[in-house]
PDB file of N, CA and C in Angstrom:
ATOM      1  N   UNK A   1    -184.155  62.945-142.911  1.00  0.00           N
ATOM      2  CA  UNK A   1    -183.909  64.199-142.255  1.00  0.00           C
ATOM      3  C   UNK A   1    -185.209  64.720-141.637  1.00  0.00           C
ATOM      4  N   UNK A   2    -185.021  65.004-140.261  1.00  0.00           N
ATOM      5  CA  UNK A   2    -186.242  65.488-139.772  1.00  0.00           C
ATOM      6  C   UNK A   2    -186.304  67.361-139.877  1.00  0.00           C
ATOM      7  N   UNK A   3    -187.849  67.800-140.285  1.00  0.00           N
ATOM      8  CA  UNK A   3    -188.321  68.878-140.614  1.00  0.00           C
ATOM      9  C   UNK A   3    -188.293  69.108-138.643  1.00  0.00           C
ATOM     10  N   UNK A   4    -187.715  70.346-139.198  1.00  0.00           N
ATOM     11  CA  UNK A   4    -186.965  71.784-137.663  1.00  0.00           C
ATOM     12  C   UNK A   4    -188.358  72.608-137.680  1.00  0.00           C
ATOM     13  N   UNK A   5    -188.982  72.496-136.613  1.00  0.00           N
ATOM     14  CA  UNK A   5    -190.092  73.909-135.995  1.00  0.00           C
ATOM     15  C   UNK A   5    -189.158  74.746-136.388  1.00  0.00           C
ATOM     16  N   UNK A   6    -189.663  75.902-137.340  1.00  0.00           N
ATOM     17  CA  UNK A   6    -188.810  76.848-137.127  1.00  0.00           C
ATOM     18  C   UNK A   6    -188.903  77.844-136.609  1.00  0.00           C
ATOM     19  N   UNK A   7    -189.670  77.879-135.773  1.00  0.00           N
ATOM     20  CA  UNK A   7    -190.044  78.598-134.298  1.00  0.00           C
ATOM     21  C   UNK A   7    -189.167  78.007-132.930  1.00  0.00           C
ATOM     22  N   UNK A   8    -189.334  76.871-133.217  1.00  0.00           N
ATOM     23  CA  UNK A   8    -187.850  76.323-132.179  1.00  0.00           C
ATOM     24  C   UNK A   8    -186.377  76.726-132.267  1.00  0.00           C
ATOM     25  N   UNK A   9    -186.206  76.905-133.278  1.00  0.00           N
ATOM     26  CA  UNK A   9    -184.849  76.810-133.573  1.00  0.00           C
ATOM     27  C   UNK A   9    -184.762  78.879-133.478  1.00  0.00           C
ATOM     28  N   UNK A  10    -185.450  79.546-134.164  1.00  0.00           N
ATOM     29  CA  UNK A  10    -185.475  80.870-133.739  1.00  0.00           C
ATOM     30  C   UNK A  10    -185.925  81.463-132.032  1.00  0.00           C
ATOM     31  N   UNK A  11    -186.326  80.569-131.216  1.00  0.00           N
ATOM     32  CA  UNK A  11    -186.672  80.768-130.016  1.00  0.00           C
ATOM     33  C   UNK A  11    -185.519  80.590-129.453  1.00  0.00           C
ATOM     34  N   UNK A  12    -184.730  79.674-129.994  1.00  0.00           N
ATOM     35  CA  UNK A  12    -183.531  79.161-128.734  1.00  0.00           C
ATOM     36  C   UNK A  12    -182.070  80.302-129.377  1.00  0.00           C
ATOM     37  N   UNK A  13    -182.614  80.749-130.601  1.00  0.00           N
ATOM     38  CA  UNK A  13    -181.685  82.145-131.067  1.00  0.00           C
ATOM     39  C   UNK A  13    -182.268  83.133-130.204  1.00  0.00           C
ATOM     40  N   UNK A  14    -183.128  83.130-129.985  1.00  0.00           N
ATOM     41  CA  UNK A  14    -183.740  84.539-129.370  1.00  0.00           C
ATOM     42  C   UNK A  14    -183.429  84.309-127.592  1.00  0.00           C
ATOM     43  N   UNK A  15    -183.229  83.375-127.023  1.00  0.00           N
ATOM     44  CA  UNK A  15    -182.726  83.124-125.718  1.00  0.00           C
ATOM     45  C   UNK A  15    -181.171  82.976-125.748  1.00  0.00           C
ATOM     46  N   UNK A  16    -180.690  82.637-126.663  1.00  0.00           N
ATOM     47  CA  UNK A  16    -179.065  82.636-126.813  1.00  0.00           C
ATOM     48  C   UNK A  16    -178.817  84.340-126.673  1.00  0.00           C
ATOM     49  N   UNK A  17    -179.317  84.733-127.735  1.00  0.00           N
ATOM     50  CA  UNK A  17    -179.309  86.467-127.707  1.00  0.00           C
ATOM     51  C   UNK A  17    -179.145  87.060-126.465  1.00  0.00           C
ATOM     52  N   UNK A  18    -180.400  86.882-125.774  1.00  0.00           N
ATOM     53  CA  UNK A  18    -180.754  87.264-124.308  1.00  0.00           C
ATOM     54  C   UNK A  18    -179.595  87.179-123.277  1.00  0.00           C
ATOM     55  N   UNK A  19    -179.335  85.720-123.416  1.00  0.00           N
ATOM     56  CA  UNK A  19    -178.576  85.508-122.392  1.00  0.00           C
ATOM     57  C   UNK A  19    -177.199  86.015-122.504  1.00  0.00           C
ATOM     58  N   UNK A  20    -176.674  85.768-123.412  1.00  0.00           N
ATOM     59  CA  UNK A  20    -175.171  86.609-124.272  1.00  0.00           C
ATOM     60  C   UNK A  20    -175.580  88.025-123.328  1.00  0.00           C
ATOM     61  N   UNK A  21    -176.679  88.803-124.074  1.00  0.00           N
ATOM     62  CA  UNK A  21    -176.516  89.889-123.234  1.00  0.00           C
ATOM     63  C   UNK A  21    -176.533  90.547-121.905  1.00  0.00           C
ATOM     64  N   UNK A  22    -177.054  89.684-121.291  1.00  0.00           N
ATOM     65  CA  UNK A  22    -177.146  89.823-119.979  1.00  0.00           C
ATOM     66  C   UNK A  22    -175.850  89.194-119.288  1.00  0.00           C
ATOM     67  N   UNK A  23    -175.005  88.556-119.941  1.00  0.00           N
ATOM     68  CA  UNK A  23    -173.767  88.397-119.395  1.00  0.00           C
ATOM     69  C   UNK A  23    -173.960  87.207-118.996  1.00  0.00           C
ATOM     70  N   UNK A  24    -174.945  86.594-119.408  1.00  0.00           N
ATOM     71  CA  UNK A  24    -175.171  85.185-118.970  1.00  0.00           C
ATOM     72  C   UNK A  24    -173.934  83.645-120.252  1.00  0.00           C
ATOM     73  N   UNK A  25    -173.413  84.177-120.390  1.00  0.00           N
ATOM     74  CA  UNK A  25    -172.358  83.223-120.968  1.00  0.00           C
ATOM     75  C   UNK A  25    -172.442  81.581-120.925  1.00  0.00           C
ATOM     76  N   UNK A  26    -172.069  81.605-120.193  1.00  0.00           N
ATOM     77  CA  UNK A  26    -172.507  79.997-119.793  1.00  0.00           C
ATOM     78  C   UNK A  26    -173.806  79.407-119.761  1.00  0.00           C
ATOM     79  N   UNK A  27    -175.008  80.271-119.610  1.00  0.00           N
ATOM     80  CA  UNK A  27    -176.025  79.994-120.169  1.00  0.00           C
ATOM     81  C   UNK A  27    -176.362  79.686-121.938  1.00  0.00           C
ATOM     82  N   UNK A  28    -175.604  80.731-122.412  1.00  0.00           N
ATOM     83  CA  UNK A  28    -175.628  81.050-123.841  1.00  0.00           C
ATOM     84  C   UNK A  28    -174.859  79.778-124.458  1.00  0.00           C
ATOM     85  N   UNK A  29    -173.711  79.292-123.783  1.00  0.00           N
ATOM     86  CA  UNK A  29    -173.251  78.249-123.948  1.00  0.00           C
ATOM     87  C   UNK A  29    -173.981  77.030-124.613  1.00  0.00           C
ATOM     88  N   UNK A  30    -174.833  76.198-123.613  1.00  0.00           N
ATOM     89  CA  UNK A  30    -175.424  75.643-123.375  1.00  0.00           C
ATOM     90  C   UNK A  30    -176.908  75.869-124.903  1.00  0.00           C
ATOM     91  N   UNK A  31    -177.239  76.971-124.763  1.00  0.00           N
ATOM     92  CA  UNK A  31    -178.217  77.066-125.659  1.00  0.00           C
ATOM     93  C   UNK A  31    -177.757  77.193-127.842  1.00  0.00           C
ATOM     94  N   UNK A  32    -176.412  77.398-127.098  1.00  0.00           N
ATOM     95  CA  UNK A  32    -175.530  77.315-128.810  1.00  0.00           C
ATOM     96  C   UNK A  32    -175.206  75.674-129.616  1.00  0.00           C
ATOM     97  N   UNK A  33    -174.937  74.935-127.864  1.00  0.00           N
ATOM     98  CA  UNK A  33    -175.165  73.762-127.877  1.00  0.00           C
ATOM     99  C   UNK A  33    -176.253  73.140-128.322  1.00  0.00           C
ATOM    100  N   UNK A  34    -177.680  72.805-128.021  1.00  0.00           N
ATOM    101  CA  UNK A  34    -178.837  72.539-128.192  1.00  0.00           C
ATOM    102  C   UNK A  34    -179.393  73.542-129.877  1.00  0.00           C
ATOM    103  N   UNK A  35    -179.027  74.551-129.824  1.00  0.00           N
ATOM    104  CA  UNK A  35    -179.438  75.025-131.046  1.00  0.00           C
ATOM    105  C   UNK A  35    -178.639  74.217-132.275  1.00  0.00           C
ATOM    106  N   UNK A  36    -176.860  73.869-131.659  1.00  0.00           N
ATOM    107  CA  UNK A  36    -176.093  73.071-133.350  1.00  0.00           C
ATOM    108  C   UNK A  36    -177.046  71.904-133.364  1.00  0.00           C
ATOM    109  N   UNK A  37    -177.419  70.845-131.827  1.00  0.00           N
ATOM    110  CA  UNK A  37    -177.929  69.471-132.266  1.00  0.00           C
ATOM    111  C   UNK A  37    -179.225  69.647-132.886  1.00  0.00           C
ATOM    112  N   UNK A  38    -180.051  70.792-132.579  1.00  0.00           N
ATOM    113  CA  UNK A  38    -181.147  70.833-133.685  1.00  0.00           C
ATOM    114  C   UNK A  38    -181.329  71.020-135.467  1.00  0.00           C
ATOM    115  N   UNK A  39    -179.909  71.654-135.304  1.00  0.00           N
ATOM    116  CA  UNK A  39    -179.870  72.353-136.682  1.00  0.00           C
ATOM    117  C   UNK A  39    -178.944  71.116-137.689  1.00  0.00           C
ATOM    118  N   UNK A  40    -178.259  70.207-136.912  1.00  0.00           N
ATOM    119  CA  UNK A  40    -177.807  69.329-137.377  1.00  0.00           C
ATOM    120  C   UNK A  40    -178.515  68.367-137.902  1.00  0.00           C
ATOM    121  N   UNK A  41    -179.752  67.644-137.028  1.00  0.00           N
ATOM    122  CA  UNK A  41    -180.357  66.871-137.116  1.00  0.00           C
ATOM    123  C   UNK A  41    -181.665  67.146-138.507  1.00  0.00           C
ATOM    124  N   UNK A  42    -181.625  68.432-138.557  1.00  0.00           N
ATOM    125  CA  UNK A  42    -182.656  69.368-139.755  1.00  0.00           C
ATOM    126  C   UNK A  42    -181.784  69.515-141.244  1.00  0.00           C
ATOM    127  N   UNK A  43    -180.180  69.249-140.979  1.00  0.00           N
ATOM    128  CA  UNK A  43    -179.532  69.997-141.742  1.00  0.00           C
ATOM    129  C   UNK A  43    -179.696  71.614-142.469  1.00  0.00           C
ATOM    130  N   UNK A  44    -180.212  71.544-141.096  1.00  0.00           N
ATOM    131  CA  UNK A  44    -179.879  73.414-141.627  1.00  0.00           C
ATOM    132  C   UNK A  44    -178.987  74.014-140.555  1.00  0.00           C
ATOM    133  N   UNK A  45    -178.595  75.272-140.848  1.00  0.00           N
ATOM    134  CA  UNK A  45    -177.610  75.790-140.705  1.00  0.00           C
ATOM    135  C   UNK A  45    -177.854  77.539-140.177  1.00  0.00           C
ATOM    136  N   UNK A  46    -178.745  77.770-140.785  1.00  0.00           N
ATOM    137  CA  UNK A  46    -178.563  79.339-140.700  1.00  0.00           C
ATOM    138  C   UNK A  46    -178.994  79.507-138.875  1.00  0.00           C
ATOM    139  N   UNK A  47    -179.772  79.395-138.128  1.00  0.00           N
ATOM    140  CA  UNK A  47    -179.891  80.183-137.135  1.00  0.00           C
ATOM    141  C   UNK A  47    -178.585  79.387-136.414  1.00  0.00           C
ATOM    142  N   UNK A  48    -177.714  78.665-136.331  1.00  0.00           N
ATOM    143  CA  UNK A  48    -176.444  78.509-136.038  1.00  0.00           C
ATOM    144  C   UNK A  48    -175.418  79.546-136.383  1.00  0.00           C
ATOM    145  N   UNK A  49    -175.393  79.852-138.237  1.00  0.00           N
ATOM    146  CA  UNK A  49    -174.872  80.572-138.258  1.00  0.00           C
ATOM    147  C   UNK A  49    -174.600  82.449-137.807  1.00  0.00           C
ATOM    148  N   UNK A  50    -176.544  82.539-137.236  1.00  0.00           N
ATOM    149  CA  UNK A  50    -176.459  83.527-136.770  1.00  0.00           C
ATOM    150  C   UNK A  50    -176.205  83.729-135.328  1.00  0.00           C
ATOM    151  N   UNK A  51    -176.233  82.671-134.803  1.00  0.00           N
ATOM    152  CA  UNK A  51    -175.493  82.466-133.063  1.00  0.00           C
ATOM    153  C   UNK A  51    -174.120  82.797-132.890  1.00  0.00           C
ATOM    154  N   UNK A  52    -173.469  81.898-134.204  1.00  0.00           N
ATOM    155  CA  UNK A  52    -172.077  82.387-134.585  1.00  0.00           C
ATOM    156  C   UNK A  52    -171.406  83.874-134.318  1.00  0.00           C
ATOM    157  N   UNK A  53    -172.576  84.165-135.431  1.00  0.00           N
ATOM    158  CA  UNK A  53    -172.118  85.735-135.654  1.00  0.00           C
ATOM    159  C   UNK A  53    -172.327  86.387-134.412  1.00  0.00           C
ATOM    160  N   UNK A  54    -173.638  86.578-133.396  1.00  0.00           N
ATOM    161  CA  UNK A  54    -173.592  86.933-132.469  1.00  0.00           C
ATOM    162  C   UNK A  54    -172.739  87.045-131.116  1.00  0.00           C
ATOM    163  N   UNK A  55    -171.900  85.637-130.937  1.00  0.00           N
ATOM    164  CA  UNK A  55    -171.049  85.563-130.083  1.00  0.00           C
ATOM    165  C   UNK A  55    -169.604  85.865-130.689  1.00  0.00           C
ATOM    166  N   UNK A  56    -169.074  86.450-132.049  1.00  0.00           N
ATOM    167  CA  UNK A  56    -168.425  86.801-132.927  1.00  0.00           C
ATOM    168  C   UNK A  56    -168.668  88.006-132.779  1.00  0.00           C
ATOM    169  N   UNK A  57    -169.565  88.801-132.785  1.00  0.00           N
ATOM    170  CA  UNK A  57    -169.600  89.828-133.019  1.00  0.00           C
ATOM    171  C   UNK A  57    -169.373  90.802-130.995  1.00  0.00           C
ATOM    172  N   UNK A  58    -169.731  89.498-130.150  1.00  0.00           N
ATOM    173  CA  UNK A  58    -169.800  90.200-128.915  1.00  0.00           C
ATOM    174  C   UNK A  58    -168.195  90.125-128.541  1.00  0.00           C
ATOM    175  N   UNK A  59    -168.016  89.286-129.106  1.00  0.00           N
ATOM    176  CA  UNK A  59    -166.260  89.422-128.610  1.00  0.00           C
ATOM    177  C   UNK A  59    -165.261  89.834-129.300  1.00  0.00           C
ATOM    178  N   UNK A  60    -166.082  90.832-130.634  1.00  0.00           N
ATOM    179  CA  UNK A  60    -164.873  91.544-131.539  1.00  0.00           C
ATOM    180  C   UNK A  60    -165.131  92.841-130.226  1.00  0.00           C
ATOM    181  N   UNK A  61    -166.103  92.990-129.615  1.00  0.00           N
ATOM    182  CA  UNK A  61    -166.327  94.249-128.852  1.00  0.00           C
ATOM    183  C   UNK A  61    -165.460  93.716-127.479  1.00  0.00           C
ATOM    184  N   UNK A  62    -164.796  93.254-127.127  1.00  0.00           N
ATOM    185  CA  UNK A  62    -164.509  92.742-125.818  1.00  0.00           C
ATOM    186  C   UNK A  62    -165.141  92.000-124.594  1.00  0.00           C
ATOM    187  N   UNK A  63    -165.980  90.914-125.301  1.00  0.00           N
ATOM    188  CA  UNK A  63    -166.351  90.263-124.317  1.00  0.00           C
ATOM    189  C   UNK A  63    -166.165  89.112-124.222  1.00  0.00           C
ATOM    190  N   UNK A  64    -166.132  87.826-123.088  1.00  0.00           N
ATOM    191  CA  UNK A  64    -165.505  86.864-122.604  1.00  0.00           C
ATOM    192  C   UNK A  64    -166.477  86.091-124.026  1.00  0.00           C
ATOM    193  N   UNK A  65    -165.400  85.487-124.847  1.00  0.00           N
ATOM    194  CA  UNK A  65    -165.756  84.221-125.751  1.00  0.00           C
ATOM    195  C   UNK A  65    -165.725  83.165-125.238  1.00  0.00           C
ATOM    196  N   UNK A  66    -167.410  82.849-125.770  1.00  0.00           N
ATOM    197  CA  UNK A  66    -167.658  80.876-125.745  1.00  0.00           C
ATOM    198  C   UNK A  66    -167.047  80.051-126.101  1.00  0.00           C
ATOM    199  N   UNK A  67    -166.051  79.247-125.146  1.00  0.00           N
ATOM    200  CA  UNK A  67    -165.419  78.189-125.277  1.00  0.00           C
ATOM    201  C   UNK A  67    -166.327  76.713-125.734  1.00  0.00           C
ATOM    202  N   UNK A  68    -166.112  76.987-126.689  1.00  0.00           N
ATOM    203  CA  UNK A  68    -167.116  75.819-127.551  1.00  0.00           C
ATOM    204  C   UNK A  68    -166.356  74.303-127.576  1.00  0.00           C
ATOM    205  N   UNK A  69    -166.737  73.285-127.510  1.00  0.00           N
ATOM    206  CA  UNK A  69    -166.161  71.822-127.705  1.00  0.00           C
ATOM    207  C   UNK A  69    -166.354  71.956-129.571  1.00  0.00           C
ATOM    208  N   UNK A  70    -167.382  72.060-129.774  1.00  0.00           N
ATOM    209  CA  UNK A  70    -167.194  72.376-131.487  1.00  0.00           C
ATOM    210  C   UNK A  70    -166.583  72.812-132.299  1.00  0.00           C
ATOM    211  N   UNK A  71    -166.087  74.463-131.976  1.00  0.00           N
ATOM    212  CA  UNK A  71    -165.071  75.005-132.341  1.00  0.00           C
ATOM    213  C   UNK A  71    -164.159  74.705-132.156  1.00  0.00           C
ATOM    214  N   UNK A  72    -163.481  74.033-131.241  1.00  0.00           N
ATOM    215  CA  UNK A  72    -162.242  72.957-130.970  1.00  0.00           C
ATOM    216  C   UNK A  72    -162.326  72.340-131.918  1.00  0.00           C
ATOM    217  N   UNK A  73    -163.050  71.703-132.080  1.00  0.00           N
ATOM    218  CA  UNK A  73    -162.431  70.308-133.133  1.00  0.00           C
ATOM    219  C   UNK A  73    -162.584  70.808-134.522  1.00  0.00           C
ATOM    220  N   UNK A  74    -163.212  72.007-134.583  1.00  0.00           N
ATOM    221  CA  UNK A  74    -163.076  72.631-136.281  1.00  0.00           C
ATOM    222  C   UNK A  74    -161.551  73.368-137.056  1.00  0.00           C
ATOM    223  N   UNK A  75    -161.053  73.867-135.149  1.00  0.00           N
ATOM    224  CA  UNK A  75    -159.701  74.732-135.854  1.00  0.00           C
ATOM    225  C   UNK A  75    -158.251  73.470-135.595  1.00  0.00           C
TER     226      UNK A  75
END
């Protein structure tokens, strides 16, 4: 198992953030993407799980949810 910068993996939370808010979606996409293959490859989990919550939490408020290929194959 390879050891995660964990400055990487909180940087690409902190640009997922960004972009979510700025309405950049499909950007955010993309960076939820690259944040699971890092966190996979580390086996860790948490700044995934807080991407989660973030795009969870933007679309309990009404906003367009990330159509994830991941979340597909989980439900």
């Amino acid at each position: 198992m390879r050891q995660l910068s964990p400055s990487l993996d909180r940087s690409i939370l902190g640009a997922l953030e960004a972009a979510y808010s700025a309405g950049r979606s499909d950007v955010a996409e993309h960076l939820l993407c690259a944040l699971e293959c890092l966190c996979d490859e580390a086996g860790e989990t948490t700044a995934v799980d807080e991407a989660y919550r973030i795009v969870c939490s933007d679309h309990s408020r009404g906003s367009k949810r990330l159509w994830h290929s991941r979340h597909d194959l989980k439900t």
